[in-house]
N, C-alpha and C. Protein backbone atom coordinates (compact mmCIF):
# COMPACT_ATOMS: atom_id res chain seq x y z
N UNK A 1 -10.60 24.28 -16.50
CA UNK A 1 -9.83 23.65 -15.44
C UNK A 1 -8.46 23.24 -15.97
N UNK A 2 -7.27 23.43 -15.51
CA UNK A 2 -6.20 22.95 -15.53
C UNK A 2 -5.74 21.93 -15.19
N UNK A 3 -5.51 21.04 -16.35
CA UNK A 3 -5.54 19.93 -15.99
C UNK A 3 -4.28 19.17 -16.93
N UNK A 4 -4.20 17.54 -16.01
CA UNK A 4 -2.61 17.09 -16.61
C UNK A 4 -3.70 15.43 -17.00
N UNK A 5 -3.45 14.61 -18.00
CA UNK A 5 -4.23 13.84 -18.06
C UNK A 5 -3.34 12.52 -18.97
N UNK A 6 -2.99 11.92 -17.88
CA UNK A 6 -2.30 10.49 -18.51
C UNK A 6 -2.82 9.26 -19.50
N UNK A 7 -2.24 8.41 -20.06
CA UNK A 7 -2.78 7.12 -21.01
C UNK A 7 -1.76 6.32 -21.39
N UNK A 8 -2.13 5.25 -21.38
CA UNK A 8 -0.96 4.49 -22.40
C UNK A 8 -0.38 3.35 -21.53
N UNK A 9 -0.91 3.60 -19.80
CA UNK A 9 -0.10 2.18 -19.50
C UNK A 9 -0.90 1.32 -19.36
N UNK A 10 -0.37 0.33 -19.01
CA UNK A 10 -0.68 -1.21 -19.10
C UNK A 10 0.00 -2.43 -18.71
N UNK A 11 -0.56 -3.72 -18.69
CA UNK A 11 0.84 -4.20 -18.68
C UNK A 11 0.95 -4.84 -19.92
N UNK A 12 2.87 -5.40 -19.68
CA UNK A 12 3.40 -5.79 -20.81
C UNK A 12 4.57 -6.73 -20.20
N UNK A 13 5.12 -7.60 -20.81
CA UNK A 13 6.26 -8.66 -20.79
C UNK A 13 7.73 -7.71 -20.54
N UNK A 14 8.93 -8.09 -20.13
CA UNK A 14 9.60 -7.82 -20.25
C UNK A 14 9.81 -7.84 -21.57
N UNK A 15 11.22 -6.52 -21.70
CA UNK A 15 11.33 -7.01 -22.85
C UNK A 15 10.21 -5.50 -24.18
N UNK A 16 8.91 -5.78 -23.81
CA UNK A 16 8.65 -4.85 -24.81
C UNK A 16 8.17 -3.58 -24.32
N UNK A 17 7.72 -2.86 -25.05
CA UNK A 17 7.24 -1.18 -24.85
C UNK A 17 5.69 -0.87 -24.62
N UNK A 18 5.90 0.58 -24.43
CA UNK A 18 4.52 1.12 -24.11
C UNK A 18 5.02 2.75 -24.07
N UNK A 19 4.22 2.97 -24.98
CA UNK A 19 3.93 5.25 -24.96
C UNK A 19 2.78 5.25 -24.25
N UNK A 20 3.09 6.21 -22.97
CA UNK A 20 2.61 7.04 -22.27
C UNK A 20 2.40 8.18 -22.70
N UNK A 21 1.07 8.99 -22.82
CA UNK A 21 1.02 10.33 -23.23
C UNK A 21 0.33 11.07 -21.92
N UNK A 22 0.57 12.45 -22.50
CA UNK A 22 0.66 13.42 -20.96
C UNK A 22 -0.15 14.73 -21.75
N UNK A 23 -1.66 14.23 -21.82
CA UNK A 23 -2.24 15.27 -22.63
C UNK A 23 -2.79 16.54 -21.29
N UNK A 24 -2.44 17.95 -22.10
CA UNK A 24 -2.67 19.55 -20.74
C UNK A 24 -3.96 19.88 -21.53
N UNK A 25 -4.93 20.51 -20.42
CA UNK A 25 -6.20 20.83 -20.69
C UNK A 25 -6.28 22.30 -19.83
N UNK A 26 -6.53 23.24 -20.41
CA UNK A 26 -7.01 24.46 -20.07
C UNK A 26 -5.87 25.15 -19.86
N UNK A 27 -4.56 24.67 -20.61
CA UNK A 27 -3.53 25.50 -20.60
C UNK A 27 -2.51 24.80 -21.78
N UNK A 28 -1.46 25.71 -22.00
CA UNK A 28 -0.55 25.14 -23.20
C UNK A 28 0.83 25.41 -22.46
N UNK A 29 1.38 24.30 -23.01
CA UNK A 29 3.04 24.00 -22.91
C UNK A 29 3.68 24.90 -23.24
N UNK A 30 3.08 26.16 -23.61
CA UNK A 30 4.28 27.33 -23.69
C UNK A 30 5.29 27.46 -22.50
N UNK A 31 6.31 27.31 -22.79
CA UNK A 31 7.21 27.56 -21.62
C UNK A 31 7.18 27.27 -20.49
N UNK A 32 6.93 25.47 -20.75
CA UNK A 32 6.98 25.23 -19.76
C UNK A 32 7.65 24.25 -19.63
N UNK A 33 8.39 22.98 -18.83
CA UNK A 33 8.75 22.41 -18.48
C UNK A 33 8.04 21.10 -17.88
N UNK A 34 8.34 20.31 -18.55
CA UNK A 34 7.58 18.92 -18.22
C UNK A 34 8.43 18.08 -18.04
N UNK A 35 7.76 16.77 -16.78
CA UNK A 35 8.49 15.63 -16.40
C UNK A 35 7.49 14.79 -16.23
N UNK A 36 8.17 13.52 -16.40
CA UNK A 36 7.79 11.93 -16.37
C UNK A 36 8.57 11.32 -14.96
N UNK A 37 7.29 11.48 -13.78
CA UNK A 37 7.86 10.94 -13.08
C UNK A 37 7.15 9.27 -12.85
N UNK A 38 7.59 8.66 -11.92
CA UNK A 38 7.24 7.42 -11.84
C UNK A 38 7.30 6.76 -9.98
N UNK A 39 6.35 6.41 -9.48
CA UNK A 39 6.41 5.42 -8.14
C UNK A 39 6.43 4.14 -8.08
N UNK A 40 6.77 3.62 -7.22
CA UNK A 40 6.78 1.70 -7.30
C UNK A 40 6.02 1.56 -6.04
N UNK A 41 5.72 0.74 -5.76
CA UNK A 41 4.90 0.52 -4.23
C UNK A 41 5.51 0.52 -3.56
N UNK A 42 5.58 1.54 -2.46
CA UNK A 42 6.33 1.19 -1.07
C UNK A 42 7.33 2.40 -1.39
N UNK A 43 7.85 2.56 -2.39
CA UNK A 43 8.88 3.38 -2.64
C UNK A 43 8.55 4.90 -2.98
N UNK A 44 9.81 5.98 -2.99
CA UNK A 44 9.39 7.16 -3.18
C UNK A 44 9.16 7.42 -4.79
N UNK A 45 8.33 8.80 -4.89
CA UNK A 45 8.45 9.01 -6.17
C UNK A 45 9.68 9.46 -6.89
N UNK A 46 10.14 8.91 -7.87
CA UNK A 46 11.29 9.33 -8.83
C UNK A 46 11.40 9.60 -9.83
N UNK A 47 12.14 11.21 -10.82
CA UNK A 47 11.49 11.40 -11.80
C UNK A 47 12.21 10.42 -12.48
N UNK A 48 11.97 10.64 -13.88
CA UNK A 48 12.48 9.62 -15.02
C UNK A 48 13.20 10.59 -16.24
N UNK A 49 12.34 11.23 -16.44
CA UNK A 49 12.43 12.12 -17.97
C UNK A 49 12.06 13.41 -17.66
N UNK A 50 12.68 14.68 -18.35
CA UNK A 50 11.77 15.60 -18.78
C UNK A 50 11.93 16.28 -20.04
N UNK A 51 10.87 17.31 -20.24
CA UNK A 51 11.42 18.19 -21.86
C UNK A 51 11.00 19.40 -21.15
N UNK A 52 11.73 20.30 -22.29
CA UNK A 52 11.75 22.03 -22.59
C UNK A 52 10.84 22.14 -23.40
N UNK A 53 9.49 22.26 -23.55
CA UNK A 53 8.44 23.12 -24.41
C UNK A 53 8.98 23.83 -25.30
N UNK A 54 10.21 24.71 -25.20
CA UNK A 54 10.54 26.09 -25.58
C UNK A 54 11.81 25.18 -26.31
N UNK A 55 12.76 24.44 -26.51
CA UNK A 55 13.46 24.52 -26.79
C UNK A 55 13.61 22.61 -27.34
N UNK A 56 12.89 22.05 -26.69
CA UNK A 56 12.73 20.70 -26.76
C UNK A 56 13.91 20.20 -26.42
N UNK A 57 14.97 20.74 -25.34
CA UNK A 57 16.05 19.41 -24.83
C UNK A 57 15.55 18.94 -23.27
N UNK A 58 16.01 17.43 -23.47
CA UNK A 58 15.84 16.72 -22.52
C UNK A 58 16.39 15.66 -21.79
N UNK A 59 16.00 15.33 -20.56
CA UNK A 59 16.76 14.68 -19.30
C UNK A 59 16.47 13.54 -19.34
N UNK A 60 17.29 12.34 -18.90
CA UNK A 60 16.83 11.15 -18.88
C UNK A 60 17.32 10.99 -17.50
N UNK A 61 16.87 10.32 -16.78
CA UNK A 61 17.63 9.50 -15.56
C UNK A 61 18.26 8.07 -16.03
N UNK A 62 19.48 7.77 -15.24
CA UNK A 62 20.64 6.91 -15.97
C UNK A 62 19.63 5.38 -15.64
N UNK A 63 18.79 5.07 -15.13
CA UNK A 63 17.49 4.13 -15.11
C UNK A 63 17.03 3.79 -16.44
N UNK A 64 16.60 4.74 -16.86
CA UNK A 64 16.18 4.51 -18.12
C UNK A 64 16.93 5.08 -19.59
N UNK A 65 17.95 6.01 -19.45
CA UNK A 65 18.64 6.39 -20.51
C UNK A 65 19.06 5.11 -21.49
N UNK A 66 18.72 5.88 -23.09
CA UNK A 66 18.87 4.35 -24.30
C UNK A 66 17.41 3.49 -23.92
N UNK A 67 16.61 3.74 -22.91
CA UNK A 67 15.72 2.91 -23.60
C UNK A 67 14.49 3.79 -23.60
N UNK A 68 14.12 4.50 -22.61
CA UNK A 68 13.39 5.88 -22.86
C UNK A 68 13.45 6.81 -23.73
N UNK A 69 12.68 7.50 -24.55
CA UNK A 69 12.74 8.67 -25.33
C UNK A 69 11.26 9.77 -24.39
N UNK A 70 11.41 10.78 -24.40
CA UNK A 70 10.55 11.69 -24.12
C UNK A 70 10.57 12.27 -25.35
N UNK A 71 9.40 12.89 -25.84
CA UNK A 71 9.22 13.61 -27.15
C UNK A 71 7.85 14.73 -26.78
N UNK A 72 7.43 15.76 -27.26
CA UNK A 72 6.10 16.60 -27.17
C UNK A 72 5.64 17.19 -28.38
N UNK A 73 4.52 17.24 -28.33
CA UNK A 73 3.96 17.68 -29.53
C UNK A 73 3.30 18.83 -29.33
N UNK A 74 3.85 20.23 -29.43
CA UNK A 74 2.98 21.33 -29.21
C UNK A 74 1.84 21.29 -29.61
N UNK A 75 1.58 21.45 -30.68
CA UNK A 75 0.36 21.40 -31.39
C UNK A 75 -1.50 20.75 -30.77
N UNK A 76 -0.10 19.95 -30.04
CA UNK A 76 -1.52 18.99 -29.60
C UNK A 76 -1.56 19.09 -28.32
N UNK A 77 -0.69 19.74 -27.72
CA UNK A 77 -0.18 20.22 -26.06
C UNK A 77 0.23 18.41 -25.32
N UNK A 78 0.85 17.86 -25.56
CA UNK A 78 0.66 16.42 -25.72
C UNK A 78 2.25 16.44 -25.40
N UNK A 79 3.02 15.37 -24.32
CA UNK A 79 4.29 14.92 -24.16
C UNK A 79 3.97 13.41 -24.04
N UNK A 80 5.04 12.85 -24.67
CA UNK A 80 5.16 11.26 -24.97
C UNK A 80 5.94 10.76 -24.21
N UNK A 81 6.46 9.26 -23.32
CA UNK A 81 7.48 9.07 -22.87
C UNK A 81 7.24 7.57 -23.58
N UNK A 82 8.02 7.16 -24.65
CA UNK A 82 8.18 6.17 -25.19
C UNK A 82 9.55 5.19 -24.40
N UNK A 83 9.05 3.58 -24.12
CA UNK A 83 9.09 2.75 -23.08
C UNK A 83 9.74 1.64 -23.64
N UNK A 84 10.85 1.48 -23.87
CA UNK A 84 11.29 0.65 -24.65
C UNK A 84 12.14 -0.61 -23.74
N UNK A 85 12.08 -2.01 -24.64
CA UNK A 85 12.97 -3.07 -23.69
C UNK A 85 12.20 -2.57 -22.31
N UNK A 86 11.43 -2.48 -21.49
CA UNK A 86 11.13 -2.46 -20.15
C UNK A 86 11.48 -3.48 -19.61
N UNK A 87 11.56 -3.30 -18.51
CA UNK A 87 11.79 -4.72 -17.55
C UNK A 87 10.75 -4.50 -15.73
N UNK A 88 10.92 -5.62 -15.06
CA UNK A 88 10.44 -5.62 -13.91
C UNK A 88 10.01 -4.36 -13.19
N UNK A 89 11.12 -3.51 -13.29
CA UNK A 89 11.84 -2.79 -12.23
C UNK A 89 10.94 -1.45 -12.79
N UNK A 90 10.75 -1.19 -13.67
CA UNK A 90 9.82 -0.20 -14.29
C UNK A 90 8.59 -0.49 -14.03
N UNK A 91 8.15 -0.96 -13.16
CA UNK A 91 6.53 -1.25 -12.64
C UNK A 91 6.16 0.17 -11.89
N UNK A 92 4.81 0.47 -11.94
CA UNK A 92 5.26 1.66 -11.00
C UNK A 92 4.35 2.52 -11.80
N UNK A 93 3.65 3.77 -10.93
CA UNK A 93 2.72 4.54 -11.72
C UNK A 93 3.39 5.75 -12.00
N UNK A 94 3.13 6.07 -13.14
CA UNK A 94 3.87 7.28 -13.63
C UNK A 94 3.13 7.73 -14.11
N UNK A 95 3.06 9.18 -13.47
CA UNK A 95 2.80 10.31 -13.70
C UNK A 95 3.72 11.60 -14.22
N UNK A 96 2.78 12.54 -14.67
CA UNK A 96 3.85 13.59 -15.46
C UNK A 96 3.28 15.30 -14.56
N UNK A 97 4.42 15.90 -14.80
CA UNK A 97 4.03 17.05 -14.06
C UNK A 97 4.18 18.24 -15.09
N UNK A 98 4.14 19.45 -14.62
CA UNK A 98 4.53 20.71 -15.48
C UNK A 98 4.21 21.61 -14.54
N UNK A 99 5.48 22.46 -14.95
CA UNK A 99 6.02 23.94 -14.36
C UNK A 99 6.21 25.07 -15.09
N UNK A 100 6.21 26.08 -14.84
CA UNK A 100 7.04 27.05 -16.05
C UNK A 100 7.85 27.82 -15.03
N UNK A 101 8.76 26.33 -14.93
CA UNK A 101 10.16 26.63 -15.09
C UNK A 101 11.46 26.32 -15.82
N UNK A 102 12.42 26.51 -15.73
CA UNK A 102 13.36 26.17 -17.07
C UNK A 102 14.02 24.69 -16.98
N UNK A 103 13.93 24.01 -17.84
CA UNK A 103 14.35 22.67 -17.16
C UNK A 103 15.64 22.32 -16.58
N UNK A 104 16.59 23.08 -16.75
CA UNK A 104 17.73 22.95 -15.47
C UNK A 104 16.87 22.77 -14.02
N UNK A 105 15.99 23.95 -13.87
CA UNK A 105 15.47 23.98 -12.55
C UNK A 105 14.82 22.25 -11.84
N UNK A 106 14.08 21.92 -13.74
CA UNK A 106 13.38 20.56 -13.38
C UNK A 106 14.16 19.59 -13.22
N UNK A 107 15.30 19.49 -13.74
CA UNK A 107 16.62 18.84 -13.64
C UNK A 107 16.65 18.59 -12.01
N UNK A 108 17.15 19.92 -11.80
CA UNK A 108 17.64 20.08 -10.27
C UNK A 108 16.90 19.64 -9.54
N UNK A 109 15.27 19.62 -9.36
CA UNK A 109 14.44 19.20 -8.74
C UNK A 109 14.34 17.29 -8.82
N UNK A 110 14.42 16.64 -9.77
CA UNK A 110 14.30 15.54 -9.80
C UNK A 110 15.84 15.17 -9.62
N UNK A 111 17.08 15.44 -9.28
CA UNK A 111 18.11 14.73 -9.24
C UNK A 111 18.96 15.11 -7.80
N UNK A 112 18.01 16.26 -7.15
CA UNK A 112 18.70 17.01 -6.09
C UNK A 112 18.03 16.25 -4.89
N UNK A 113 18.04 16.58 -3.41
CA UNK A 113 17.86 16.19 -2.20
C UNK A 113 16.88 16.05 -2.07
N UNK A 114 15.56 15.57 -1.42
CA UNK A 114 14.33 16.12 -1.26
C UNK A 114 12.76 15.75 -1.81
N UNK A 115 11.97 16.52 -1.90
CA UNK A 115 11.21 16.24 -2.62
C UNK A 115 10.16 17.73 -2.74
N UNK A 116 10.89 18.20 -3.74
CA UNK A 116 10.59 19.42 -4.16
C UNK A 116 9.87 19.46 -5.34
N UNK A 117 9.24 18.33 -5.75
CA UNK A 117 8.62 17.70 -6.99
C UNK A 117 7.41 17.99 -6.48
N UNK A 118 7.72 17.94 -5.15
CA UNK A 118 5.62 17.85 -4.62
C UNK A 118 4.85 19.27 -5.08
N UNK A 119 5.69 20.65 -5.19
CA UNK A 119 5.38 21.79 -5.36
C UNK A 119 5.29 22.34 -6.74
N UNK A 120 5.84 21.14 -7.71
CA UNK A 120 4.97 21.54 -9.26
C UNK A 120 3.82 22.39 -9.53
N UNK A 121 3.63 22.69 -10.46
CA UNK A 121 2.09 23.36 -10.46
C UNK A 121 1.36 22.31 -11.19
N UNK A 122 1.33 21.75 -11.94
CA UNK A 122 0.43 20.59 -12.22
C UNK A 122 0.75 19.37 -12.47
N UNK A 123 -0.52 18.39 -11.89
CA UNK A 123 -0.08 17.29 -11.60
C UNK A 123 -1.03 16.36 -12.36
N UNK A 124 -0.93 15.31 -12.98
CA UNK A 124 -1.75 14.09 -13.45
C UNK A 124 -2.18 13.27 -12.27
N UNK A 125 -2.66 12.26 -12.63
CA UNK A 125 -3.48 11.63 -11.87
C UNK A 125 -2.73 10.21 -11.87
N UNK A 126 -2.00 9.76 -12.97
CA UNK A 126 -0.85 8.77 -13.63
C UNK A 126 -2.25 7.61 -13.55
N UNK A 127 -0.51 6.71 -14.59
CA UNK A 127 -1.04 5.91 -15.33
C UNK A 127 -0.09 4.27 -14.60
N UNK A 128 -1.03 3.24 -14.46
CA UNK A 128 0.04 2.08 -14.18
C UNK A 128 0.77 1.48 -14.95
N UNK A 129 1.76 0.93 -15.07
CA UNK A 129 2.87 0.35 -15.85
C UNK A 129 3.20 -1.07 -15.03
N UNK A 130 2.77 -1.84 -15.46
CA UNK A 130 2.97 -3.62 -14.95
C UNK A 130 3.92 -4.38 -15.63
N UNK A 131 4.85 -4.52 -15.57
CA UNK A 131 6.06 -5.16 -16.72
C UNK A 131 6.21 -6.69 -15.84
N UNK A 132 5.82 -7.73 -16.49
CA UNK A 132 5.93 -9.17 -16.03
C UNK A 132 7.40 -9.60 -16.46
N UNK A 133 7.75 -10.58 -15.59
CA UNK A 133 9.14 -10.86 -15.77
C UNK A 133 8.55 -12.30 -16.88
């Protein structure tokens, strides 16, 4: 089965961190394209991060840029989104997706009109993130 399988949130204080991992089952990150997206209650989903499998560069949204890192570990088919200084506003379940498509495309999809995120090919189940003020 193809599968996307989240860990790592929790809550935490403003102020400190939390790694999220985005472990793939019955398939590998070859060439593919992964994102860290994230929801708040009430609100739409928005991505955050993604990486290139193939090349390892990656996107931040200006939300979290400097305090987010995305990182992946082929080996282990495994993407990280390390959570740094969080605050309030980062509450919200985040989930990660993957495509094999090129991450401009994933770019375009998380920063463009719409919600063209819904048509990924795989999806996690996400993880909650509670940041207390």
């Amino acid at each position: 089965e193809v599968q996307l399988v989240e860990s790592g949130g929790g809550l935490v204080q403003a102020g400190g961190s939390l790694r999220l991992s985005c472990a793939a089952s019955g398939f590998t990150f070859d060439d593919y394209a992964i994102g860290w997206f994230r929801q708040a209650s009430g609100k739409e989903r928005e991505g955050v991060s993604c990486i290139s499998s193939s090349d390892g560069s990656t996107y931040y949204a200006d939300s979290v840029k400097g305090r987010f890192t995305i990182s992946s570990d082929n080996a282990k088919n495994t993407v990280y989104l390390q959570m740094n200084n969080l605050k309030p506003e980062d509450t919200a379940v985040y989930y990660c997706a993957a495509d094999r498509i090129k991450i401009e495309d994933l770019v375009d999809i998380i920063t463009g009109p719409g919600d063209w995120y819904r048509y990924l090919e795989v999806w996690g189940q996400g993880t909650l993130v509670t940041v207390s003020s």
